[in-house]
N, C-alpha and C. Protein backbone atom coordinates (compact mmCIF):
# COMPACT_ATOMS: atom_id res chain seq x y z
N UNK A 1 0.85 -1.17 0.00
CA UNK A 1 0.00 0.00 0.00
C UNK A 1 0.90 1.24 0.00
N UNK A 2 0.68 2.33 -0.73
CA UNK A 2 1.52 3.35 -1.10
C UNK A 2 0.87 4.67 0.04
N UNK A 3 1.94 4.94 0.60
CA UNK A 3 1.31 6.10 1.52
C UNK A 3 1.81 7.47 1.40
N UNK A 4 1.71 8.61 1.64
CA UNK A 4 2.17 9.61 0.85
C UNK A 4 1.77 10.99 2.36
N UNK A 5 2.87 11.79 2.49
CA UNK A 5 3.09 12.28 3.56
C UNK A 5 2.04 13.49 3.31
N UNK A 6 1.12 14.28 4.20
CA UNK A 6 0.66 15.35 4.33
C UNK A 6 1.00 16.49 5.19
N UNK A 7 1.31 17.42 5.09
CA UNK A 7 0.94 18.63 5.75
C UNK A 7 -0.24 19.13 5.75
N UNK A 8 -1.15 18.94 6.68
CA UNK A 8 -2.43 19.81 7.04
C UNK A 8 -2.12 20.66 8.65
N UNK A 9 -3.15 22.00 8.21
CA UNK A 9 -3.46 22.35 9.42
C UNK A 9 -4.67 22.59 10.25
N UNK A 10 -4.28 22.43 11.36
CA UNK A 10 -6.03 22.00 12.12
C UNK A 10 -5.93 23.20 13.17
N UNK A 11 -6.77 24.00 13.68
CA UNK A 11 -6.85 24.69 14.52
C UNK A 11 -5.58 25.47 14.91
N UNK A 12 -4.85 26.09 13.65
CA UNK A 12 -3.71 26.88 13.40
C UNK A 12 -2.29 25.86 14.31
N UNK A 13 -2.34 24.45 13.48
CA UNK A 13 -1.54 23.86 13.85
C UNK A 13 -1.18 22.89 12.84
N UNK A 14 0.15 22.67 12.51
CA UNK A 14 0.18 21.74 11.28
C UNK A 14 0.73 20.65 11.98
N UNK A 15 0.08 19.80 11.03
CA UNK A 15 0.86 18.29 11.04
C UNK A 15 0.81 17.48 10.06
N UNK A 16 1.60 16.83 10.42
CA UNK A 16 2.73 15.78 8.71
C UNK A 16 2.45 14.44 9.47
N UNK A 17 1.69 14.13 8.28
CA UNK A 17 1.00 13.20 8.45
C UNK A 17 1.09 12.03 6.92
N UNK A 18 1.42 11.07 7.46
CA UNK A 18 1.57 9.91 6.35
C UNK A 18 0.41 9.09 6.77
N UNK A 19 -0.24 9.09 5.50
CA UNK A 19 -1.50 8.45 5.23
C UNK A 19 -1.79 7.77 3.63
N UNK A 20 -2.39 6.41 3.77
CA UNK A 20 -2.53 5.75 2.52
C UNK A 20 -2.70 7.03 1.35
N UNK A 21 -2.53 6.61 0.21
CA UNK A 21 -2.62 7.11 -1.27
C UNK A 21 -4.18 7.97 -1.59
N UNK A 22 -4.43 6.45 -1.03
CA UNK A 22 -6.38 6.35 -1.36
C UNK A 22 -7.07 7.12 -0.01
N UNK A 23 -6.73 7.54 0.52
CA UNK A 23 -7.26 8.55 1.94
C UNK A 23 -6.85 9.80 1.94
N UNK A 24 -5.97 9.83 1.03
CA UNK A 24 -5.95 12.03 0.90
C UNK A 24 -6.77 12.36 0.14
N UNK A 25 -8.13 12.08 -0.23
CA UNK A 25 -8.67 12.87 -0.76
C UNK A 25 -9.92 13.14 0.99
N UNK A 26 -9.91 12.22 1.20
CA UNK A 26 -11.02 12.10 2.63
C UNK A 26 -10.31 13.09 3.99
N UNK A 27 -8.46 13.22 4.02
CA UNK A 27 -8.23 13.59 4.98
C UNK A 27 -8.20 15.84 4.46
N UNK A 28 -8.05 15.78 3.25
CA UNK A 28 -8.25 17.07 2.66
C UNK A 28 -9.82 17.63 3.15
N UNK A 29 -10.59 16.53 2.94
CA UNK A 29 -12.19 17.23 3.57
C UNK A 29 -11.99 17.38 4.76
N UNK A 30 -11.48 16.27 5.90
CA UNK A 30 -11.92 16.27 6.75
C UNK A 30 -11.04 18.10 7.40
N UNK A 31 -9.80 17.64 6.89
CA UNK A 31 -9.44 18.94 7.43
C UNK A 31 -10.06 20.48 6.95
N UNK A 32 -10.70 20.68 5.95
CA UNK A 32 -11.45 21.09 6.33
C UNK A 32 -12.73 21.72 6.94
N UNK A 33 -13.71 20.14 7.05
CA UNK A 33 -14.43 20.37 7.87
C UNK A 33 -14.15 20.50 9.35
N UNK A 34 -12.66 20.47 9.50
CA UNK A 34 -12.76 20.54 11.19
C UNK A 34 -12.22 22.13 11.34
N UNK A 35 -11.54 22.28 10.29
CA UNK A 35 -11.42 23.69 10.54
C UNK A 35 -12.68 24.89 10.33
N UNK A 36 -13.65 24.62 8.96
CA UNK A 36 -14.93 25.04 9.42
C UNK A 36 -15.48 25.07 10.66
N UNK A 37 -15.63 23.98 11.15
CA UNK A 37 -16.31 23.90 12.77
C UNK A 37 -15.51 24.56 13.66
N UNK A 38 -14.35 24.99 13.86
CA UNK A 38 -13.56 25.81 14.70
C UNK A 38 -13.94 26.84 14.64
N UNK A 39 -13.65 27.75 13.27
CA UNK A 39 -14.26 29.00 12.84
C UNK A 39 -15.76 29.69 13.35
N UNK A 40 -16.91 28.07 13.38
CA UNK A 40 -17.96 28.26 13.45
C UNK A 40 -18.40 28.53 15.18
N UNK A 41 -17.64 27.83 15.99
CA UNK A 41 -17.10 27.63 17.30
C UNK A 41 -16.95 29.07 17.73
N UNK A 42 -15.74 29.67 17.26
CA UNK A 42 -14.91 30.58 17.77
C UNK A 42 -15.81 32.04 17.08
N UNK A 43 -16.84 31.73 16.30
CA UNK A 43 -17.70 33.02 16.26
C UNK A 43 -18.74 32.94 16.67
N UNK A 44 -19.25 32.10 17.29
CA UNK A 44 -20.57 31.33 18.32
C UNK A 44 -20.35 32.05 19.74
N UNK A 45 -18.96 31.60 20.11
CA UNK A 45 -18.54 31.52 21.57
C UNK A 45 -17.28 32.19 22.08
N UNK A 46 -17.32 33.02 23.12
CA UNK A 46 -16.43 33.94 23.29
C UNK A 46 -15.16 32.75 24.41
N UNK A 47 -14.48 31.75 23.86
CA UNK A 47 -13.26 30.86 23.96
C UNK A 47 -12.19 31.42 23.09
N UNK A 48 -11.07 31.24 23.94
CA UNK A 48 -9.81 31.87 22.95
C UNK A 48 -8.79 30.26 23.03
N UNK A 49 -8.93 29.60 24.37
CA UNK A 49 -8.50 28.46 24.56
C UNK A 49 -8.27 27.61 23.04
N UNK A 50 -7.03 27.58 22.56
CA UNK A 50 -7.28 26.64 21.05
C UNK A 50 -7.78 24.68 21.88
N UNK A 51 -7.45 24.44 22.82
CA UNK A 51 -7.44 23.04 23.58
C UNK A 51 -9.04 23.19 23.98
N UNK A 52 -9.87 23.80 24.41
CA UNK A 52 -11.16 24.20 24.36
C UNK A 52 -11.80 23.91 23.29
N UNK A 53 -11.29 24.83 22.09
CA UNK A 53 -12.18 24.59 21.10
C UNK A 53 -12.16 23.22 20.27
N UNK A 54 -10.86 23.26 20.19
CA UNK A 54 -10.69 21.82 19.75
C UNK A 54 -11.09 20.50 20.50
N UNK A 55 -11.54 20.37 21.29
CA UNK A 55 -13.09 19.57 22.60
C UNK A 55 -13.92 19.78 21.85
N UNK A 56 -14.53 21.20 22.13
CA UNK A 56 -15.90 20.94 21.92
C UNK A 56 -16.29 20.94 20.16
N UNK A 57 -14.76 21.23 19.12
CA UNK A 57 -14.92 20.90 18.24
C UNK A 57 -15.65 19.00 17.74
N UNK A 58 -14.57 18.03 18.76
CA UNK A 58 -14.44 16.80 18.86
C UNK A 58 -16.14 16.46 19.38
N UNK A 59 -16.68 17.18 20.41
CA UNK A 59 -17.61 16.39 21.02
C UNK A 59 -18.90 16.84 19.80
N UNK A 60 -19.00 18.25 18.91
CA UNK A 60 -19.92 18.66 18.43
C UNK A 60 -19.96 17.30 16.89
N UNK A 61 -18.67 16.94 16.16
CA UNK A 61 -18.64 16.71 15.17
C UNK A 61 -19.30 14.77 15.73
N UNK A 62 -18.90 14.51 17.17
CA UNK A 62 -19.37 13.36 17.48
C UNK A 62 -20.73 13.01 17.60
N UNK A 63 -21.42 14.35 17.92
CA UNK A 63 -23.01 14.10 18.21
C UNK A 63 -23.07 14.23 16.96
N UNK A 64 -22.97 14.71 15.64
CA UNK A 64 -23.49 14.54 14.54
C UNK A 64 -23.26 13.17 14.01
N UNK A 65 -22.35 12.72 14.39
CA UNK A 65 -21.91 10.95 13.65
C UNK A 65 -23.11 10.22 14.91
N UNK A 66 -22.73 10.44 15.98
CA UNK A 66 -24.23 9.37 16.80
C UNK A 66 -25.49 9.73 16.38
N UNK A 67 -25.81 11.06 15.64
CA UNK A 67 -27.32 11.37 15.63
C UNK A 67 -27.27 10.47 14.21
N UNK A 68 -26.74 10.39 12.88
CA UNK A 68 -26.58 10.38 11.97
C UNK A 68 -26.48 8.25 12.00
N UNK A 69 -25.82 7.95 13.00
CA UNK A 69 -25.90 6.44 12.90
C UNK A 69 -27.37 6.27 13.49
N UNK A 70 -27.91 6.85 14.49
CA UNK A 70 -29.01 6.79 15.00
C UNK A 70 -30.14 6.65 14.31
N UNK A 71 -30.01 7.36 13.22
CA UNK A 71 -31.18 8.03 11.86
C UNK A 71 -31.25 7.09 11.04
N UNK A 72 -29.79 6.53 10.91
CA UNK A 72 -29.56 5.13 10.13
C UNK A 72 -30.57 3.46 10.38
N UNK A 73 -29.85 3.74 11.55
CA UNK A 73 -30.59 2.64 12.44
C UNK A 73 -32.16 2.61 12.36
N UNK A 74 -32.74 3.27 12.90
CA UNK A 74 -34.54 4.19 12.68
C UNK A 74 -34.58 2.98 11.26
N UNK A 75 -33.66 4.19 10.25
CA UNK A 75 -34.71 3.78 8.60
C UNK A 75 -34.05 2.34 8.32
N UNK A 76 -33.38 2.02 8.96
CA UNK A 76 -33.13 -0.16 8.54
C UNK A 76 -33.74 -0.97 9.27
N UNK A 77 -34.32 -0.68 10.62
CA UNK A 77 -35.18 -1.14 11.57
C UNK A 77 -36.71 -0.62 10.64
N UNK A 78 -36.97 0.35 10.19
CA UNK A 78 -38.33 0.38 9.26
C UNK A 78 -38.04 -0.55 8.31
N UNK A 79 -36.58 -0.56 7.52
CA UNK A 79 -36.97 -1.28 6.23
C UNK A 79 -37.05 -2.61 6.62
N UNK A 80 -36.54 -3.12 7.49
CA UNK A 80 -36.69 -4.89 7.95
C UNK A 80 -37.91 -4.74 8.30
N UNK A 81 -38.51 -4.04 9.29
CA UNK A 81 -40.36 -4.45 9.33
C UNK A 81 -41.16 -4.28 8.37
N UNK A 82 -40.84 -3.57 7.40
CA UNK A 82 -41.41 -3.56 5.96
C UNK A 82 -41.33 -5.05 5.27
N UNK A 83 -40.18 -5.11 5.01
CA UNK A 83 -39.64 -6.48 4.80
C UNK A 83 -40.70 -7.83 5.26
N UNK A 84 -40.20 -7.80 6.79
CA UNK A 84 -40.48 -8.57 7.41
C UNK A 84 -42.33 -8.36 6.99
N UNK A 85 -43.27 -7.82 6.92
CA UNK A 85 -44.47 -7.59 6.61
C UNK A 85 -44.62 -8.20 5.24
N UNK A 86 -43.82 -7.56 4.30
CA UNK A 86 -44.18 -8.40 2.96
C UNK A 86 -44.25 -10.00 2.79
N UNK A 87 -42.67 -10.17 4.10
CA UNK A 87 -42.99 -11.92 3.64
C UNK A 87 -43.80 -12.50 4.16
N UNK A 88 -44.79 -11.98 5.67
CA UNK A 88 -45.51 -12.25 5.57
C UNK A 88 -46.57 -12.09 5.27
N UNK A 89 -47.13 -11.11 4.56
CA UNK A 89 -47.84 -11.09 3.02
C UNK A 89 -47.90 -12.44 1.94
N UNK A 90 -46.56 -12.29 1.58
CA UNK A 90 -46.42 -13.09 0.74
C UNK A 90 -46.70 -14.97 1.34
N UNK A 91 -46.13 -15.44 2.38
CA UNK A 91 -46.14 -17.04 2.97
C UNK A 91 -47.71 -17.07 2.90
N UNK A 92 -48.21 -16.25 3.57
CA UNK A 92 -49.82 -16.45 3.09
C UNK A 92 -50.44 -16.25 2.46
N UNK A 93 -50.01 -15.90 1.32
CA UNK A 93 -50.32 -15.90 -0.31
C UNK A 93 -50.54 -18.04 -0.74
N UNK A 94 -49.09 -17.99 -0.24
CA UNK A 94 -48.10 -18.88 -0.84
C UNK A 94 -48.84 -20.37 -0.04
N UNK A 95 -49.46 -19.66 1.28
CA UNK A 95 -50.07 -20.78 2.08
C UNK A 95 -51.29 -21.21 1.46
N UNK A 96 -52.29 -20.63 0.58
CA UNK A 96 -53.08 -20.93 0.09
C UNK A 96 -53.23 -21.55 -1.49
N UNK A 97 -52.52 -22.78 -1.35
CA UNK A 97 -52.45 -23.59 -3.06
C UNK A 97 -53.82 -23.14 -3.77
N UNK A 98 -55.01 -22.99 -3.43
CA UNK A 98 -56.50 -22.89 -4.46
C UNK A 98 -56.12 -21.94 -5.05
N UNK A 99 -55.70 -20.84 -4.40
CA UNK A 99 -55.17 -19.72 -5.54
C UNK A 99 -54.31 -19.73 -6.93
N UNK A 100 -53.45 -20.46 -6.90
CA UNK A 100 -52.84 -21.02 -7.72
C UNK A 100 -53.23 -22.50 -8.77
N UNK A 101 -54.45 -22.78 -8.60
CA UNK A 101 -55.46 -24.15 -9.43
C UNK A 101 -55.85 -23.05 -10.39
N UNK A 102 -56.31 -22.02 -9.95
CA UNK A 102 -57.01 -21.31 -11.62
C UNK A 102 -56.83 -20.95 -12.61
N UNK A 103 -55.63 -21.01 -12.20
CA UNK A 103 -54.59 -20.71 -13.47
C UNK A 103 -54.00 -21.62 -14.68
C-alpha cells in the first residue's frame, strides 16, 4: 500500500502526516471540515483556549456521527419491518395452493 506524507493544518496547527494514497482525498475534507467547525465555534462563543475549542470541536462533530448512525438505524429497523411484513404477506399468499389451481 503506497502512503504519501501530508501537511495539514487543524486549529492553526500543522501536522505531517503519512497516510494511505487512497485517503488524501477524505483527509483534505476532513481537514477542512474541522477547521470550518472551529471558525464556526470561535464566532458562536467567546473561547480563545485553542485546547477548548478543539473539545468541543471533537464532542460537536461526534453528536453529529451518533445522531446520523441513529437516523440510520430508525430507517433499517423500518426497512426490515417492511420487509419482514411483505414476507408475511407473501407465505400467506403462498399458504393458500387454491389460488394457484385457476390458473
Amino acid at each position: 500500500m503506497e502512503t504519501v506524507s501530508m501537511l495539514i493544518n487543524v486549529g492553526n496547527r500543522q501536522l505531517n502526516l503519512k497516510v494511505p494514497a487512497a485517503d488524501q482525498e477524505n483527509i483534505l475534507k476532513a481537514e477542512k471540515l474541522l477547521n470550518d467547525k472551529i471558525a464556526a465555534l470561535r464566532k458562536s462563543y467567546a473561547v480563545n483556549d485553542n485546547q477548548d475549542i478543539l473539545a468541543m470541536c471533537a464532542f460537536s462533530i461526534a453528536g453529529e456521527l451518533i445522531s446520523q448512525q441513529a437516523s440510520g438505524k430508525k430507517s433499517e429497523n423500518t426497512r426490515m419491518e417492511k420487509l419482514e411484513s411483505l414476507d408475511a404477506l407473501l407465505n400467506g399468499f403462498l399458504a393458500q395452493p387454491e389460488l394457484f389451481n385457476k390458473y
